[in-house]
Every structure is written in structure tokens, then in C-alpha cells.
N, C-alpha and C. Protein backbone atom coordinates (compact mmCIF):
# COMPACT_ATOMS: atom_id res chain seq x y z
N UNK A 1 78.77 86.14 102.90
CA UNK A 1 79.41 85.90 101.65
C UNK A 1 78.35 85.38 100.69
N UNK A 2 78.34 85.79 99.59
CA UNK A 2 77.36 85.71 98.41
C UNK A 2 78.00 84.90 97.23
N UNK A 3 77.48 83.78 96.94
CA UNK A 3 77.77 82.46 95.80
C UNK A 3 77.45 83.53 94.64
N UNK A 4 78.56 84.45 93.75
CA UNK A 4 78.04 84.68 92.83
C UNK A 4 77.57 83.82 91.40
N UNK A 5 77.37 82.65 91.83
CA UNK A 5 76.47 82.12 90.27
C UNK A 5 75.50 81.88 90.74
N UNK A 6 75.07 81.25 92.19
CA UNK A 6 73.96 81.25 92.70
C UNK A 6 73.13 82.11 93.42
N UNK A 7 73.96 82.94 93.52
CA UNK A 7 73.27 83.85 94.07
C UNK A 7 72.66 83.65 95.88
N UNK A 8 73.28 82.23 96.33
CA UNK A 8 72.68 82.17 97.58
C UNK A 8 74.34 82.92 98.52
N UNK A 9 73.51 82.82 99.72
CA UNK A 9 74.56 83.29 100.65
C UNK A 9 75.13 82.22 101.30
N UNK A 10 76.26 81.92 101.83
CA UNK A 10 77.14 80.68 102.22
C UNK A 10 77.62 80.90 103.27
N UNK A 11 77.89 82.25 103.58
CA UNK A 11 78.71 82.84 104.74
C UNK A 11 78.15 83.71 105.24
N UNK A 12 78.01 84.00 106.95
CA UNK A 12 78.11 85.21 107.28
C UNK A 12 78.14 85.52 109.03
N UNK A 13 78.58 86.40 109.16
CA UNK A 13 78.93 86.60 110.57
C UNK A 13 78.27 87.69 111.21
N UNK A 14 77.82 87.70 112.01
CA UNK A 14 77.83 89.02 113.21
C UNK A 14 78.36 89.49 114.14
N UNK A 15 78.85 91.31 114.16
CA UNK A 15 79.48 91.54 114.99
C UNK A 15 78.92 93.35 115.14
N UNK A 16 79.42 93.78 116.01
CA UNK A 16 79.15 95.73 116.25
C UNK A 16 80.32 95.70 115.58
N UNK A 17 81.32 95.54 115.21
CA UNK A 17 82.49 96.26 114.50
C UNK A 17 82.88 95.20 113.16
N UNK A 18 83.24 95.84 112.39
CA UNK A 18 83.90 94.87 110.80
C UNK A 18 86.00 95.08 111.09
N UNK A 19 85.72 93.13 111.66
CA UNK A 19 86.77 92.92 112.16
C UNK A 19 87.62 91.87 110.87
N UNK A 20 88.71 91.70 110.84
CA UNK A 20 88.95 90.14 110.20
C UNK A 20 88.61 89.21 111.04
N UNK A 21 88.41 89.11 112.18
CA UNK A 21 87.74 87.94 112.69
C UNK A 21 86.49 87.95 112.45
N UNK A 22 85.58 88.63 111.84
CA UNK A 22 84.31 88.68 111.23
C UNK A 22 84.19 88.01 110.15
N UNK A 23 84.89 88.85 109.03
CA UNK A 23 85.02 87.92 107.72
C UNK A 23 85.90 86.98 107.60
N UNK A 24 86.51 86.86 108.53
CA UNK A 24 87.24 85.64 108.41
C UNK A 24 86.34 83.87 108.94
N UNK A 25 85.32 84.30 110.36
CA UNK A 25 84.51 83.69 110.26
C UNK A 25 83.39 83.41 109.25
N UNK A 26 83.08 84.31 108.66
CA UNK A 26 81.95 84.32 107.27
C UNK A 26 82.64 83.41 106.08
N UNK A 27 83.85 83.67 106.32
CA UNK A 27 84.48 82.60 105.25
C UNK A 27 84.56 81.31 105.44
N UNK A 28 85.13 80.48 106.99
CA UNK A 28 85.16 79.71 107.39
C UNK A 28 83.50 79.01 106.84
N UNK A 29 82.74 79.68 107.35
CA UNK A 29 81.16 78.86 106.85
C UNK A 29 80.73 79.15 105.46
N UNK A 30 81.39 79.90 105.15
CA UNK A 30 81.24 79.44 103.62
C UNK A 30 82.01 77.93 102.71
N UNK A 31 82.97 78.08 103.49
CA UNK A 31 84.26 77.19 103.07
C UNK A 31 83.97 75.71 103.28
N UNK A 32 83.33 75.60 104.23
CA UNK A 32 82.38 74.62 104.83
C UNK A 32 81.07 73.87 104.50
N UNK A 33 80.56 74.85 103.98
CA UNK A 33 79.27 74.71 103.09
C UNK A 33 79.69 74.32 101.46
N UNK A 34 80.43 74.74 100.94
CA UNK A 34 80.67 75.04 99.74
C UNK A 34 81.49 74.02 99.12
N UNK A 35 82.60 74.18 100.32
CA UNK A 35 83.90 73.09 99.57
C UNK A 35 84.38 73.39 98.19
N UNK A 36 84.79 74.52 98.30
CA UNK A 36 85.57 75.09 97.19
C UNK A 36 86.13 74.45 96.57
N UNK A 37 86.25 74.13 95.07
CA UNK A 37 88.08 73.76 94.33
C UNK A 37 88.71 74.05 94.35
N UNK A 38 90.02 74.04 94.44
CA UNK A 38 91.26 74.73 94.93
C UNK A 38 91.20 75.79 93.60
N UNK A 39 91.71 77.15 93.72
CA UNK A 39 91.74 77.67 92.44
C UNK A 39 90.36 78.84 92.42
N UNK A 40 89.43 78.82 93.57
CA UNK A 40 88.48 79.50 93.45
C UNK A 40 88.50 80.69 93.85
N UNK A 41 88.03 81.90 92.93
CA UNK A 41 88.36 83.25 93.23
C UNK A 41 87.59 83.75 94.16
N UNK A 42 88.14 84.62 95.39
CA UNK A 42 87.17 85.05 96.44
C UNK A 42 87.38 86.72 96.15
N UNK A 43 86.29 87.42 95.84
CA UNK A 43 86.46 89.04 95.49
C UNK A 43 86.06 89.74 96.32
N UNK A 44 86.79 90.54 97.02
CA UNK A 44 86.37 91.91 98.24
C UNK A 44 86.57 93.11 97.51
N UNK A 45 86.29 93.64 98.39
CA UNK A 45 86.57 95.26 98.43
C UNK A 45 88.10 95.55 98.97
N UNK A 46 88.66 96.92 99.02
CA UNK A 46 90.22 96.83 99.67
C UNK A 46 90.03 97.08 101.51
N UNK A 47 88.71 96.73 101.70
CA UNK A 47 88.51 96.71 103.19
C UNK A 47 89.33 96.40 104.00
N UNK A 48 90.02 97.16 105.06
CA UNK A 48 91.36 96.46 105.82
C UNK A 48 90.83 94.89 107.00
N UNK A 49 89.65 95.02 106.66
CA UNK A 49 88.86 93.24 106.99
C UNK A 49 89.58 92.22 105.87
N UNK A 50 89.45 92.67 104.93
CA UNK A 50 90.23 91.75 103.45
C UNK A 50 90.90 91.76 103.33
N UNK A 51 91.81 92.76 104.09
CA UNK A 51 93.06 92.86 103.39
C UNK A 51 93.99 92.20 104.53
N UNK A 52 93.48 92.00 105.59
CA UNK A 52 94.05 91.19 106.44
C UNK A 52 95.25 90.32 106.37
N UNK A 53 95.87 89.46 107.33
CA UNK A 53 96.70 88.67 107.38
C UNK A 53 95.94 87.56 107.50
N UNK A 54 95.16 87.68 108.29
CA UNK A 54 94.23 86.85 108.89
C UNK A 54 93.39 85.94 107.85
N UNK A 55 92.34 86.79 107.20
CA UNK A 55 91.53 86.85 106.23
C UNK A 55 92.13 86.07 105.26
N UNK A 56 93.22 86.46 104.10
CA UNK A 56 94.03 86.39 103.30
C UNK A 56 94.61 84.71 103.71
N UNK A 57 95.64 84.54 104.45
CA UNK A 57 95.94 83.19 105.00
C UNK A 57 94.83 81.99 104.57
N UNK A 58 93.87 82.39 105.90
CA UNK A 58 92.42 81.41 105.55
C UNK A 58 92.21 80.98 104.37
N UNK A 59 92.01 82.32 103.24
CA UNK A 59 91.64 82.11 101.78
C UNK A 59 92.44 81.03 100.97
N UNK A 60 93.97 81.71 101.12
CA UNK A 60 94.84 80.49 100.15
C UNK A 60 95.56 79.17 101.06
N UNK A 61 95.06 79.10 102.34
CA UNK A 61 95.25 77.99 102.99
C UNK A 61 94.46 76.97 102.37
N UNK A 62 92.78 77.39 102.10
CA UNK A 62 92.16 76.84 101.76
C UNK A 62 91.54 76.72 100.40
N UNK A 63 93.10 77.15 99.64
CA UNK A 63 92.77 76.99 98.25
C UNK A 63 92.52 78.21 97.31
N UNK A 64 91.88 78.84 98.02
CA UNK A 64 91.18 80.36 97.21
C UNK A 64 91.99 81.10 96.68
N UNK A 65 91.73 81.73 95.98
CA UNK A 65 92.30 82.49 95.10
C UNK A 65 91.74 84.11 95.44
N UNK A 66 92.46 85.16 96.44
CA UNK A 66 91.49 86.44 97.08
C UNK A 66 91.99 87.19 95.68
N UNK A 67 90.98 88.05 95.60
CA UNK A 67 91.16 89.29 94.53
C UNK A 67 90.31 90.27 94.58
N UNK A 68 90.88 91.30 94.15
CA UNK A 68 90.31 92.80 94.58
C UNK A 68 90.29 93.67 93.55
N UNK A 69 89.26 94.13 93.02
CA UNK A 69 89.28 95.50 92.22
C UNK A 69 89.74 96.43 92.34
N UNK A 70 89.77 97.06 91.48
CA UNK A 70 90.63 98.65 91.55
C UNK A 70 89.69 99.49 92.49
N UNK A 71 90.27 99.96 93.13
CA UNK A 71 89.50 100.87 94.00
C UNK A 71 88.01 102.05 93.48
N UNK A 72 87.14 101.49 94.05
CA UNK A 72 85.74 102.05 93.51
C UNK A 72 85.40 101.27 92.73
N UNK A 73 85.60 100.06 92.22
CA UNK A 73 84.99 99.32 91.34
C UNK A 73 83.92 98.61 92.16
N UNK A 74 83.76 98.01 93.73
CA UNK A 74 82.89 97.29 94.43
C UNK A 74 81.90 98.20 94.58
């Protein structure tokens, strides 16, 4: 996961397959590092990793705000 004003990275996971338990871990250490304000926008792609139950939950459990472009915009 990429701090877009800073440009550093906050999150990220490894795996052979792009799971929601992937980005859902990449979020967790971002979330962690970062300490979001409640209210903070998290932007994906319509990746069925993002689009999760999983994924999604995490985000506005912990405040975030998930949002997604129109398709082909990422």
C-alpha cells in the first residue's frame, strides 16, 4: 500500500496468489504504521481482492473510507 502524499509505502504483503487475505494483511500494516483518522479514503482497483468482504470490513472497521474508480481509471 502506497501513502499517496508521501509517497512512502506502509503496507505490503506476500503471497503466489492475490488473495483478500493478502491485501487485507497489507492493510492491517499499513493501519498500524499510519494510524489513520477515521474518515480516510483507501482507493483500489475493482479487484475481487478489494472488493472483498474481508478487505472492505477491515477498512471501515477501522475507520476508512474504501473507494474505487470507474473501471479503467487505475
Amino acid at each position: 500500500m502506497l501513502d499517496t502524499y508521501s509517497r512512502r509505502v506502509v503496507g505490503w504483503s506476500i503471497d503466489s496468489t492475490q488473495t483478500a487475505a493478502l491485501v487485507t494483511n497489507a492493510l492491517g500494516m499499513a493501519i498500524s504504521k499510519r494510524s489513520p483518522e477515521s474518515g480516510t479514503i483507501i482507493h483500489s482497483d475493482h479487484g475481487v481482492q478489494f472488493t472483498s468482504w474481508a478487505f472492505t470490513d477491515r477498512a471501515r472497521k477501522s475507520g476508512l473510507v474504501p473507494s474505487m474508480g470507474s473501471i479503467g481509471d487505475c
